[in-house]
Structure formats: structure tokens, C-alpha cells
N, C-alpha and C. Protein backbone atom coordinates (compact mmCIF):
# COMPACT_ATOMS: atom_id res chain seq x y z
N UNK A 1 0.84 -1.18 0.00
CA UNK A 1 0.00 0.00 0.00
C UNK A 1 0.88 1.24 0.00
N UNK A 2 0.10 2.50 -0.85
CA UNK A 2 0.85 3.69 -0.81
C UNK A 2 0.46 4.45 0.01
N UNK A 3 1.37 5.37 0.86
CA UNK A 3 0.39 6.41 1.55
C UNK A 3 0.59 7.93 0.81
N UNK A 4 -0.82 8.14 1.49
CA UNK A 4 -1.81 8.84 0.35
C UNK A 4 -1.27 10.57 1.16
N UNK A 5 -1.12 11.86 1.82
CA UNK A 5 -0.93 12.64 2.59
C UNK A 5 -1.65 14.01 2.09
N UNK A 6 -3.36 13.45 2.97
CA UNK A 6 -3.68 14.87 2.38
C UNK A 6 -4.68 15.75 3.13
N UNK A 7 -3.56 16.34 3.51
CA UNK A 7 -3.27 17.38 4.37
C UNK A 7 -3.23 16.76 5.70
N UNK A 8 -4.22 17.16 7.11
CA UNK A 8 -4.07 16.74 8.34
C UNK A 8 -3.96 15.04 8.41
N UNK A 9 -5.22 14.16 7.21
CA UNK A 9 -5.33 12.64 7.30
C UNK A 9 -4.34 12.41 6.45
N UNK A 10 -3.87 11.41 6.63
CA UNK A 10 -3.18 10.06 6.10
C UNK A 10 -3.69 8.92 5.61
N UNK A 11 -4.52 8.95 4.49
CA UNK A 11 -4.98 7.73 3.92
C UNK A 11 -4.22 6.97 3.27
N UNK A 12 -4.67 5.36 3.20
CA UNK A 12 -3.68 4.70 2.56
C UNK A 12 -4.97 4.12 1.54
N UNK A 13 -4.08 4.36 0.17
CA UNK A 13 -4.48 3.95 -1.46
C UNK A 13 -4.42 2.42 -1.36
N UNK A 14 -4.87 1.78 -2.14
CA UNK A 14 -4.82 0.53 -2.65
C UNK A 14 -4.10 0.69 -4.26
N UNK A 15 -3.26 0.27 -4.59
CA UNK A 15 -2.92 0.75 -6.15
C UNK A 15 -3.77 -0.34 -6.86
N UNK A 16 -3.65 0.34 -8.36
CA UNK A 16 -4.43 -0.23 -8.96
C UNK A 16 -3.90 -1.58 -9.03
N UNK A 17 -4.42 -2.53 -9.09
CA UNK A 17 -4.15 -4.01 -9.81
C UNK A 17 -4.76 -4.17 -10.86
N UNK A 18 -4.69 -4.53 -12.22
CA UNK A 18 -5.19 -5.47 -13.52
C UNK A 18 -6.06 -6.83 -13.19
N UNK A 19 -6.73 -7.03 -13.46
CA UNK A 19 -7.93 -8.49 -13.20
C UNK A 19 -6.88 -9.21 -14.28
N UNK A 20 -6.53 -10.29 -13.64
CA UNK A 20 -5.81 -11.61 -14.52
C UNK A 20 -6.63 -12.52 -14.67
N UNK A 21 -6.03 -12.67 -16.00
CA UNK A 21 -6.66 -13.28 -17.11
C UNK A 21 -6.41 -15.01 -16.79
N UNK A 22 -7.55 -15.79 -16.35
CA UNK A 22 -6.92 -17.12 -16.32
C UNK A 22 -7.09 -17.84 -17.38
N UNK A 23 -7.52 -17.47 -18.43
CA UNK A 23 -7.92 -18.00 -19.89
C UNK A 23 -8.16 -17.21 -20.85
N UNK A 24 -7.78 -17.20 -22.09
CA UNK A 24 -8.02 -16.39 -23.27
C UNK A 24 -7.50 -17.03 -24.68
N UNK A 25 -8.66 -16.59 -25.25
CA UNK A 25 -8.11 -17.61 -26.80
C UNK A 25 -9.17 -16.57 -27.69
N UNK A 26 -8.25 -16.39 -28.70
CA UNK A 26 -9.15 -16.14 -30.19
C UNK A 26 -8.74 -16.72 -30.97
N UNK A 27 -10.21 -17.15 -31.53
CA UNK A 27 -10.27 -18.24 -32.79
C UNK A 27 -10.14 -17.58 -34.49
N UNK A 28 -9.66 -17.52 -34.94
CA UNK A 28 -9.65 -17.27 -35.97
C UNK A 28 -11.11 -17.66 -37.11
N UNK A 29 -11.65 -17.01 -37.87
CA UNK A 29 -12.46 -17.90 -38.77
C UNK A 29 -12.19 -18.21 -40.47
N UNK A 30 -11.02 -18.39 -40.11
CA UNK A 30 -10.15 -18.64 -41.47
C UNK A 30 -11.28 -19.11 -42.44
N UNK A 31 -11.72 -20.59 -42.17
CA UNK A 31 -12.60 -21.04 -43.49
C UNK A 31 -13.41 -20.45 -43.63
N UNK A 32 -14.41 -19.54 -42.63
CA UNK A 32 -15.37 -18.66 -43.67
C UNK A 32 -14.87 -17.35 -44.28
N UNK A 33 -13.88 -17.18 -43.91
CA UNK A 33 -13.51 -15.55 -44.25
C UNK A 33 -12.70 -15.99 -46.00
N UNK A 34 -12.17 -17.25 -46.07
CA UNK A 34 -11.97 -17.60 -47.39
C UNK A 34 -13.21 -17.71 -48.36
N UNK A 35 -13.99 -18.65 -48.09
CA UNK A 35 -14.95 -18.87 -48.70
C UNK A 35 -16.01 -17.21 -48.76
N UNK A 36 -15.92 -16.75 -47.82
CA UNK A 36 -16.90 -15.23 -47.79
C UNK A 36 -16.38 -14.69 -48.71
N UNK A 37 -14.90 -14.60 -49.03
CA UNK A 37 -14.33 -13.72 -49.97
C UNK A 37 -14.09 -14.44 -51.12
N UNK A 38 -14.19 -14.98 -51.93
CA UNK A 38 -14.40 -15.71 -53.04
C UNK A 38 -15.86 -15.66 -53.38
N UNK A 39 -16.84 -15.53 -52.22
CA UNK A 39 -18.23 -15.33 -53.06
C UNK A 39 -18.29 -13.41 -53.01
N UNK A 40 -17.50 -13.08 -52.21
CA UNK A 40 -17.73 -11.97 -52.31
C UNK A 40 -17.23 -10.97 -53.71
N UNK A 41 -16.19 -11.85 -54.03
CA UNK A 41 -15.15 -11.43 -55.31
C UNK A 41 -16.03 -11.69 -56.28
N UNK A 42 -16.47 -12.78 -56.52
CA UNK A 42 -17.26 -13.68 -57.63
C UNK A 42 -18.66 -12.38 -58.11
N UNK A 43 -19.22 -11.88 -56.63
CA UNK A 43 -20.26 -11.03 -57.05
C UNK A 43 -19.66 -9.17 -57.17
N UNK A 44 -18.67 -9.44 -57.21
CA UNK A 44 -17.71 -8.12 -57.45
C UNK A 44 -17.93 -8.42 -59.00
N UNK A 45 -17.16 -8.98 -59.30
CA UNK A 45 -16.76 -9.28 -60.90
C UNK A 45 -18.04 -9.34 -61.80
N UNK A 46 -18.99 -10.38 -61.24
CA UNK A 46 -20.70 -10.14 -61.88
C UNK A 46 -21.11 -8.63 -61.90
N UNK A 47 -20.39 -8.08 -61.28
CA UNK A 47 -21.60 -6.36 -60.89
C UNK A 47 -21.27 -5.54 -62.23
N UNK A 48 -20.10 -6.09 -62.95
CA UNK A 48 -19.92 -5.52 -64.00
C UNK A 48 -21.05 -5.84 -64.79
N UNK A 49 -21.79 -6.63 -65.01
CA UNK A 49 -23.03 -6.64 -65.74
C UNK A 49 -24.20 -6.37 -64.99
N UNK A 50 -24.25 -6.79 -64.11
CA UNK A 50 -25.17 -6.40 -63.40
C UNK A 50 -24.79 -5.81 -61.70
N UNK A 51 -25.14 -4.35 -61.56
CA UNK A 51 -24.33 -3.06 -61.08
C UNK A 51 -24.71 -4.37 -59.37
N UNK A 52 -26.48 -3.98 -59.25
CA UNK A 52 -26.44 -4.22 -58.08
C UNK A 52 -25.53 -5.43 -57.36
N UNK A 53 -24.84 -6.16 -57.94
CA UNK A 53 -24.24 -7.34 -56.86
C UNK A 53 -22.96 -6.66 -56.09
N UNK A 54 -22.66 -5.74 -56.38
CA UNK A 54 -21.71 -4.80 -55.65
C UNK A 54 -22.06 -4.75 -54.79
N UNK A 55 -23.37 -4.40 -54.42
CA UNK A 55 -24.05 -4.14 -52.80
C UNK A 55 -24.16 -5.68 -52.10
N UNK A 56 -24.10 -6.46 -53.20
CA UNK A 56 -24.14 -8.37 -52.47
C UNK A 56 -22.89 -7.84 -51.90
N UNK A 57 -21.85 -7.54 -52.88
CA UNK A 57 -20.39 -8.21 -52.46
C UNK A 57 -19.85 -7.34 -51.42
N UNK A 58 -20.72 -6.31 -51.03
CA UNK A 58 -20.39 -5.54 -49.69
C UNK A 58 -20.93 -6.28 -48.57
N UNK A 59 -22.25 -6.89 -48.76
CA UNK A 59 -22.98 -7.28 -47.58
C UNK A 59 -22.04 -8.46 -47.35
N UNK A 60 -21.75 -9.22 -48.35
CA UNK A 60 -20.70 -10.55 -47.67
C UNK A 60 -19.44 -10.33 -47.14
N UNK A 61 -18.84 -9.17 -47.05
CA UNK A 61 -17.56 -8.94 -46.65
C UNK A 61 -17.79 -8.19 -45.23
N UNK A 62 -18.98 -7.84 -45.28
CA UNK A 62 -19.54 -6.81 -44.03
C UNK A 62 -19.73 -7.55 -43.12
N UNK A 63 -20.19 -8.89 -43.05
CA UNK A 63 -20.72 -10.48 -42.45
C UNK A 63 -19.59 -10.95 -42.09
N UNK A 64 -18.44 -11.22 -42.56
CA UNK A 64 -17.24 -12.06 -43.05
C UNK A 64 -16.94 -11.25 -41.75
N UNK A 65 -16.68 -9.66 -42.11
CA UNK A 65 -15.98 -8.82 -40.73
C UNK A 65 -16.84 -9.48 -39.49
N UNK A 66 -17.99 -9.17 -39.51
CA UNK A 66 -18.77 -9.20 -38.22
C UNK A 66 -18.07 -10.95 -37.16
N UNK A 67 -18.39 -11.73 -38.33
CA UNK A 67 -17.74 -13.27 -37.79
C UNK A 67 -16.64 -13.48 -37.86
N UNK A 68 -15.06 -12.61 -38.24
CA UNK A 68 -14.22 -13.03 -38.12
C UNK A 68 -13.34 -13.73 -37.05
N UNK A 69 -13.89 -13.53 -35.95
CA UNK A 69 -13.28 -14.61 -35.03
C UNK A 69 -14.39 -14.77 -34.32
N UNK A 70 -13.63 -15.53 -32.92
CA UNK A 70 -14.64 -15.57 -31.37
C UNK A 70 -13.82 -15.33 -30.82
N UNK A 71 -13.88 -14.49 -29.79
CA UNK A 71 -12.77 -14.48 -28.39
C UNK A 71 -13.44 -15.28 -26.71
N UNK A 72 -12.70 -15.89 -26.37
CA UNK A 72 -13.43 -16.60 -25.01
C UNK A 72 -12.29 -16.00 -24.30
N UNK A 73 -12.65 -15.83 -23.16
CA UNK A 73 -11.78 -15.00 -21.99
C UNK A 73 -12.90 -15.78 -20.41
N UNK A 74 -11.68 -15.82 -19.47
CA UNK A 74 -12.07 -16.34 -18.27
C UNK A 74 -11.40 -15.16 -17.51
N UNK A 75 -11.76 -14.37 -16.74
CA UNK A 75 -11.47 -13.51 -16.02
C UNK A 75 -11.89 -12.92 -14.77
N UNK A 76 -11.66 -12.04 -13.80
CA UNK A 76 -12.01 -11.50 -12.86
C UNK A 76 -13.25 -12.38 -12.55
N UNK A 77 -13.48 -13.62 -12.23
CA UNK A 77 -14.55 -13.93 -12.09
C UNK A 77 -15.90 -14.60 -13.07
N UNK A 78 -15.23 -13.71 -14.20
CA UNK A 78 -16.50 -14.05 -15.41
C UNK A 78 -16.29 -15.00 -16.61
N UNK A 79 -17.10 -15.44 -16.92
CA UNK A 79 -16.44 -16.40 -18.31
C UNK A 79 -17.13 -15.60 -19.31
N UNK A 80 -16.24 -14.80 -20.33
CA UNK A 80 -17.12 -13.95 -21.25
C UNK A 80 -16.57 -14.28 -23.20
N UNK A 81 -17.64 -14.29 -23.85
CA UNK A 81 -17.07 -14.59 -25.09
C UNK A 81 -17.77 -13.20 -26.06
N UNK A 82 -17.51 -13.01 -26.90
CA UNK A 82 -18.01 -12.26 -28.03
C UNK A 82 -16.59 -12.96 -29.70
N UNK A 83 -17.96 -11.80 -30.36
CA UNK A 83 -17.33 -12.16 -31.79
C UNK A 83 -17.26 -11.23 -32.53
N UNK A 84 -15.61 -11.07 -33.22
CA UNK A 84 -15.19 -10.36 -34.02
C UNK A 84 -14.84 -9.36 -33.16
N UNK A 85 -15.05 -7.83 -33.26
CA UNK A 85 -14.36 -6.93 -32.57
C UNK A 85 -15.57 -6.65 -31.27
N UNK A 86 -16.64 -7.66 -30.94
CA UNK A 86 -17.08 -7.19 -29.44
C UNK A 86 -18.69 -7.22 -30.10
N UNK A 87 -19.05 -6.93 -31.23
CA UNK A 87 -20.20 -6.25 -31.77
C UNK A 87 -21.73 -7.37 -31.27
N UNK A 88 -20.83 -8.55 -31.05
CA UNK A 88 -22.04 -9.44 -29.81
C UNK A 88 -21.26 -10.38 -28.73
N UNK A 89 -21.32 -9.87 -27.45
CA UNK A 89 -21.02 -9.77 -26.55
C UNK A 89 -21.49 -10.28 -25.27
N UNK A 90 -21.08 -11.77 -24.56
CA UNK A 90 -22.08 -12.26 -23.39
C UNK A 90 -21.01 -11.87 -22.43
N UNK A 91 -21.39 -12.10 -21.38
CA UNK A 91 -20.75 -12.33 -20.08
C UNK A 91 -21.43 -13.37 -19.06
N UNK A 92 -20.45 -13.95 -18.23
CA UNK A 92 -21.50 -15.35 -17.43
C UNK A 92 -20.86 -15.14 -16.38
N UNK A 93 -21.26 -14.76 -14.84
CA UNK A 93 -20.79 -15.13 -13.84
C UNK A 93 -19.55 -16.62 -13.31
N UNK A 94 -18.39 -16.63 -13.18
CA UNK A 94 -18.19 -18.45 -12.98
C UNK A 94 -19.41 -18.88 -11.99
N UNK A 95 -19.66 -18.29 -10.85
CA UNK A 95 -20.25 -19.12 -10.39
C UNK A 95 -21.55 -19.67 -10.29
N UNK A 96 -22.48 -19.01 -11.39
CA UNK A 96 -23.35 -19.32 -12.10
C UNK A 96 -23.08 -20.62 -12.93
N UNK A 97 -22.14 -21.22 -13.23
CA UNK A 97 -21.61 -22.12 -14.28
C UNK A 97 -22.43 -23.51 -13.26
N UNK A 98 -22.94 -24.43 -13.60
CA UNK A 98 -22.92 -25.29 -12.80
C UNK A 98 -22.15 -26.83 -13.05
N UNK A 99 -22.32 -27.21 -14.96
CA UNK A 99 -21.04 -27.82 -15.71
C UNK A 99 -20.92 -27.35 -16.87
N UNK A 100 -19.90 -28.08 -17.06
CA UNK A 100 -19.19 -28.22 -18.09
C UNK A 100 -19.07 -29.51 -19.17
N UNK A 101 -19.01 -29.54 -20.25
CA UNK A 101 -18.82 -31.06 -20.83
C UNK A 101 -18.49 -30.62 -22.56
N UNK A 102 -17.40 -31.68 -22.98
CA UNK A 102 -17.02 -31.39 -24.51
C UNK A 102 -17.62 -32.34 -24.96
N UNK A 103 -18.37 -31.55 -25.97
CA UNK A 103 -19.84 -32.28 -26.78
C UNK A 103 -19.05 -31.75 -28.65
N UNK A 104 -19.85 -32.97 -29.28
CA UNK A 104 -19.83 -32.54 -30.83
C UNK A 104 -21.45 -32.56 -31.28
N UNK A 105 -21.61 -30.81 -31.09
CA UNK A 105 -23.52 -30.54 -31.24
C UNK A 105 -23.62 -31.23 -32.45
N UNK A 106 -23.24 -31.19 -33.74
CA UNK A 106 -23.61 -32.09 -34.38
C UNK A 106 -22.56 -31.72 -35.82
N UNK A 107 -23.14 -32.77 -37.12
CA UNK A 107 -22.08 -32.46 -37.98
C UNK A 107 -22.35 -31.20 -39.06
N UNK A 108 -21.64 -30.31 -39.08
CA UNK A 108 -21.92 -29.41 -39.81
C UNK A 108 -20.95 -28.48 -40.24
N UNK A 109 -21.19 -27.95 -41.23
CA UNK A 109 -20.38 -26.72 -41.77
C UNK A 109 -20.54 -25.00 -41.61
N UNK A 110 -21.41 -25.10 -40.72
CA UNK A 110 -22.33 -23.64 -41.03
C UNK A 110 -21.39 -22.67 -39.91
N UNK A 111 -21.44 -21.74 -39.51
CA UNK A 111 -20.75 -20.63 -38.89
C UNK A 111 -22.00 -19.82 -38.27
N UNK A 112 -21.44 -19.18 -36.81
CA UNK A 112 -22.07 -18.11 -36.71
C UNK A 112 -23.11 -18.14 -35.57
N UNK A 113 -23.99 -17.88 -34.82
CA UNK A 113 -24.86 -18.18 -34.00
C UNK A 113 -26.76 -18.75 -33.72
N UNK A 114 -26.47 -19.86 -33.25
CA UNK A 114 -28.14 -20.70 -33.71
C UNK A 114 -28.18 -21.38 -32.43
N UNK A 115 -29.45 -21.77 -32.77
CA UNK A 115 -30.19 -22.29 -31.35
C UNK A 115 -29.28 -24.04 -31.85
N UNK A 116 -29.49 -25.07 -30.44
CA UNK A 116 -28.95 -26.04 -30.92
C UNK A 116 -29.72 -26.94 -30.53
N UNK A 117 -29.31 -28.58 -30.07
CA UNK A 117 -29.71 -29.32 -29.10
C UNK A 117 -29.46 -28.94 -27.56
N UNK A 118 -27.87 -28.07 -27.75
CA UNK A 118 -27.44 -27.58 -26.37
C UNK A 118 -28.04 -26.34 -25.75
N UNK A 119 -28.65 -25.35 -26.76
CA UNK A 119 -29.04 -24.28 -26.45
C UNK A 119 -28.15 -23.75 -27.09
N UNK A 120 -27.91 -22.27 -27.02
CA UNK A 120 -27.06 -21.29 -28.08
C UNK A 120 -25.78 -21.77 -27.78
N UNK A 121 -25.57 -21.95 -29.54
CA UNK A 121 -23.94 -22.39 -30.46
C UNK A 121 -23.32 -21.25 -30.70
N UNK A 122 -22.35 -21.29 -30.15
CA UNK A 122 -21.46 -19.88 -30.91
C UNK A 122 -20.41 -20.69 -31.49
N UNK A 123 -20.18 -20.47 -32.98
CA UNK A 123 -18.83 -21.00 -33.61
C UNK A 123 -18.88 -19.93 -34.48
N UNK A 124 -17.40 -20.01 -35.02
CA UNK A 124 -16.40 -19.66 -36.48
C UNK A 124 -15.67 -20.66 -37.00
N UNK A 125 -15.92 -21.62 -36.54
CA UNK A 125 -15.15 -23.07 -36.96
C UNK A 125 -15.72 -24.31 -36.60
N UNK A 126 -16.01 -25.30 -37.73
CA UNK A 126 -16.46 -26.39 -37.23
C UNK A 126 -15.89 -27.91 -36.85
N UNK A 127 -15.61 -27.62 -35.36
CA UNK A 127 -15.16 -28.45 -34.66
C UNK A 127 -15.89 -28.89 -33.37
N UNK A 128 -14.68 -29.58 -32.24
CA UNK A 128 -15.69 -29.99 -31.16
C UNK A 128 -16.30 -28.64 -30.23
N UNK A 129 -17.01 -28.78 -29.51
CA UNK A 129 -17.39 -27.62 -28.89
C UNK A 129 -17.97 -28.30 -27.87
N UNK A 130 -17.78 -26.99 -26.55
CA UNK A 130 -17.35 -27.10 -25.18
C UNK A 130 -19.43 -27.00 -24.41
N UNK A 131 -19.79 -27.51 -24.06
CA UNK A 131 -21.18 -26.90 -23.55
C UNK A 131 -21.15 -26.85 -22.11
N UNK A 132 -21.91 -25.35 -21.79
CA UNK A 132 -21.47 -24.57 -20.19
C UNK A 132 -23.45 -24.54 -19.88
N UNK A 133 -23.63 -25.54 -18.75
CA UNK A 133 -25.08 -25.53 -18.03
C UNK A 133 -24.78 -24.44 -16.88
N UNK A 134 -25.89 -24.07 -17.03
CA UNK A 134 -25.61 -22.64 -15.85
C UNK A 134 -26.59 -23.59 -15.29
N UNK A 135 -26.59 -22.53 -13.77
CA UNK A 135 -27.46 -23.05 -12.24
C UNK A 135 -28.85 -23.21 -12.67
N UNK A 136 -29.06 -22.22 -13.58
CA UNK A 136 -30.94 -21.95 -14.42
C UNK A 136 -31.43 -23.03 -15.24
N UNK A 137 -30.26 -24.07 -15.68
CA UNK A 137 -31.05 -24.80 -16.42
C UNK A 137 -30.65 -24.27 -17.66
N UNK A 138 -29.88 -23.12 -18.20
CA UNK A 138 -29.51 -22.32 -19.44
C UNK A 138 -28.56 -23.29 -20.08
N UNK A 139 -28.27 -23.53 -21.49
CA UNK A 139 -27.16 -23.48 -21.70
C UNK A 139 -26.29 -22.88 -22.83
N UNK A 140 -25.33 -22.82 -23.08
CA UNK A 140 -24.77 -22.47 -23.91
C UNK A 140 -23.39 -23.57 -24.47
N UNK A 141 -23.44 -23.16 -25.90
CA UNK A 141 -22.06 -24.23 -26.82
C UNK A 141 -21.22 -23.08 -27.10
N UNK A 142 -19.81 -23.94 -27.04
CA UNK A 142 -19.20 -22.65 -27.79
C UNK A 142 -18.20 -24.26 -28.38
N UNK A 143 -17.89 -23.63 -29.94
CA UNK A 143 -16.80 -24.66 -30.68
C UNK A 143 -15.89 -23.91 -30.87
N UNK A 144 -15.05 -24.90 -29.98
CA UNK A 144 -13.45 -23.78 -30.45
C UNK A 144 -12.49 -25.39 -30.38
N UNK A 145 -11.43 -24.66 -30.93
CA UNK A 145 -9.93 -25.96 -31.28
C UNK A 145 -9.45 -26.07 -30.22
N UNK A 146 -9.99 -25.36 -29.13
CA UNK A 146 -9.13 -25.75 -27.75
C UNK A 146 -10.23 -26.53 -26.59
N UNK A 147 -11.54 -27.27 -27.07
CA UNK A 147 -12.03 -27.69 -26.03
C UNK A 147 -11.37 -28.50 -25.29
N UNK A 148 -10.52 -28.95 -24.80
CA UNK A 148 -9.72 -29.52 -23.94
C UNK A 148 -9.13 -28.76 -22.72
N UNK A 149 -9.08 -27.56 -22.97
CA UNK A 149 -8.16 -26.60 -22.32
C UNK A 149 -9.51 -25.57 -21.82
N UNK A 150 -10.25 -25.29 -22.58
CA UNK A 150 -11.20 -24.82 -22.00
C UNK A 150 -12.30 -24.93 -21.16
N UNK A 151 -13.00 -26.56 -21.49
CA UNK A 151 -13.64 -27.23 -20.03
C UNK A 151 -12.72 -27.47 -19.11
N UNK A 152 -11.16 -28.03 -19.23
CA UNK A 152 -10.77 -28.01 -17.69
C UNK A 152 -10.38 -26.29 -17.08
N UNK A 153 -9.88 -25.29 -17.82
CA UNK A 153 -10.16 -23.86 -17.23
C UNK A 153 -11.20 -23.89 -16.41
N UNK A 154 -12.50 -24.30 -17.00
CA UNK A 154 -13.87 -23.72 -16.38
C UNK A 154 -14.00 -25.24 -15.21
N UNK A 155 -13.74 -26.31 -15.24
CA UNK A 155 -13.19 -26.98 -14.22
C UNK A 155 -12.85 -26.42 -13.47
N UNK A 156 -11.90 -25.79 -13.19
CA UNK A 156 -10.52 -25.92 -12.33
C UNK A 156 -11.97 -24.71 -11.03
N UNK A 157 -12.84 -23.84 -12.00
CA UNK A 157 -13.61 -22.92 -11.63
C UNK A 157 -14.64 -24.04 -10.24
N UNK A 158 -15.11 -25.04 -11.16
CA UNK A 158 -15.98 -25.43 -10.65
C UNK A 158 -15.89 -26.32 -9.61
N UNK A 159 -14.22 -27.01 -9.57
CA UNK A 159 -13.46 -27.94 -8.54
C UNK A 159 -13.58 -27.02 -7.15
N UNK A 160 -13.13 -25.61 -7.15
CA UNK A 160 -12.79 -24.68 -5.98
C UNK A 160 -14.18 -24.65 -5.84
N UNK A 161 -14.93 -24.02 -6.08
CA UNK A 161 -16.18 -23.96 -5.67
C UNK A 161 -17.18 -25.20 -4.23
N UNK A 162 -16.62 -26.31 -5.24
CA UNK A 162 -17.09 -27.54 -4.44
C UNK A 162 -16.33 -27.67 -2.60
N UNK A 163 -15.08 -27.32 -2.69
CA UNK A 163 -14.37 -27.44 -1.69
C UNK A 163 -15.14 -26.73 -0.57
């Protein structure tokens, strides 16, 4: 602690500390941002005959931005994910979490956010994905290349808790 001297009192500051990060990963969405931009090019090049696909080939690159990644972060307490630069954005209490389990919701290619068997899927990549039951009965999927590392993170949450 610092002391603070002002004037007759003597308070003592707490300095700031940073909330550490016990988990963080961004996913890249490489395969749709390829494929987005190849249909997006494709309706570039058509607009020469026909003007309006210019406005297609904006809306698919505008999409492509919006989903370019996912970020999952475990922090100060919270397990929070969003996608691309923040523009959709959850936050979850840990101790709201009640489990955890690495599930494959099912087989598919698609990207982006939908209702599931698990309750809301968040991917940019189709792989295994992690599903988080809150205390409510809620749940949520998230598919990322690190479910291994990410249910035991949110483990390690739910081990202390029990103690």
C-alpha cells in the first residue's frame, strides 16, 4: 500500500491491480472468411453486368468482418465470449456455471450463432465444442480448437467452488 498525505489525514491507497486473465483464446475464422471472400469477389466481378451485386459483395464482406473470429476469456470472475471486434457480446458469472462437458452438437459446416440441441452455439469453426449448463437450467455451446483446455479452465472454476 501507498500512503496517500492529504493534508491533516493520512490515507492509505490501494494501487491499482489489472484483473488476470486465467484464460483467453481467439479463434480465428479462417474457413469462412476464405470462402466469404471468393463469393464476395465472384459477385464483385458479376456487378460488372449487373451493377447491383456490388451491394451483395459488400454485404458478404460486411458479415465475413462481423464473424471473423470468437474471443473466449475467463477472467475477474466471469467467463465472457463475443465475436469479431465485441459487436455481440455475453458475459456469465463463474459461479453461475454449474457444468461443463465437450460435446460434438452435431455435424456441420455452417458458422455463426443458432439455437442447438445444447441451447445457443457460438462457432467460427467447425469443430468440437465445449457446452457450459448454468445453475438456471440455461445453456450455452461454444466450438473452439481448444475444447480440452477450456472445459478443464472452467473446471478448475468449478473444482474450488465444491471445496
Amino acid at each position: 500500500m501507498e500512503r496517500v498525505d492529504s493534508g491533516a489525514l493520512h490515507l492509505f491507497a490501494e494501487p491499482d491491480f489489472p484483473i488476470m486473465k486465467m484464460y483467453q483464446h481467439t479463434q480465428p475464422a479462417t474457413d469462412m472468411l476464405v470462402i466469404m471472400s471468393v463469393i464476395s469477389l465472384g459477385l464483385a466481378i458479376s456487378s460488372v453486368a449487373v451493377t447491383p451485386l456490388l451491394a451483395g459483395a459488400a454485404i458478404v464482406l460486411w458479415i465475413a468482418w462481423l464473424f471473423r473470429s470468437m474471443t473466449l476469456e475467463i477472467a475477474g470472475g466471469e467467463f465472457q465470449w463475443r465475436l469479431g471486434s465485441g459487436w455481440l457480446r455475453k458475459r456469465i458469472r463463474l459461479s453461475d456455471i454449474a457444468s461443463v462437458q465437450i460435446v460434438r452438437p452435431f455435424v456441420s459446416k455452417e458458422w455463426g450463432v443458432r439455437y442447438s440441441r445444447f441451447g445457443w452455439l457460438y462457432d467460427v469453426s467447425p469443430v468440437q465444442a465445449v457446452a457450459v449448463w448454468l445453475r438456471n437450467g440455461n445453456c450455452f455451446c461454444f466450438r473452439t480448437d481448444e475444447p480440452e483446455i477450456l472445459a478443464a479452465q472452467l473446471g478448475i472454476h468449478l473444482k474450488s467452488r465444491e471445496r
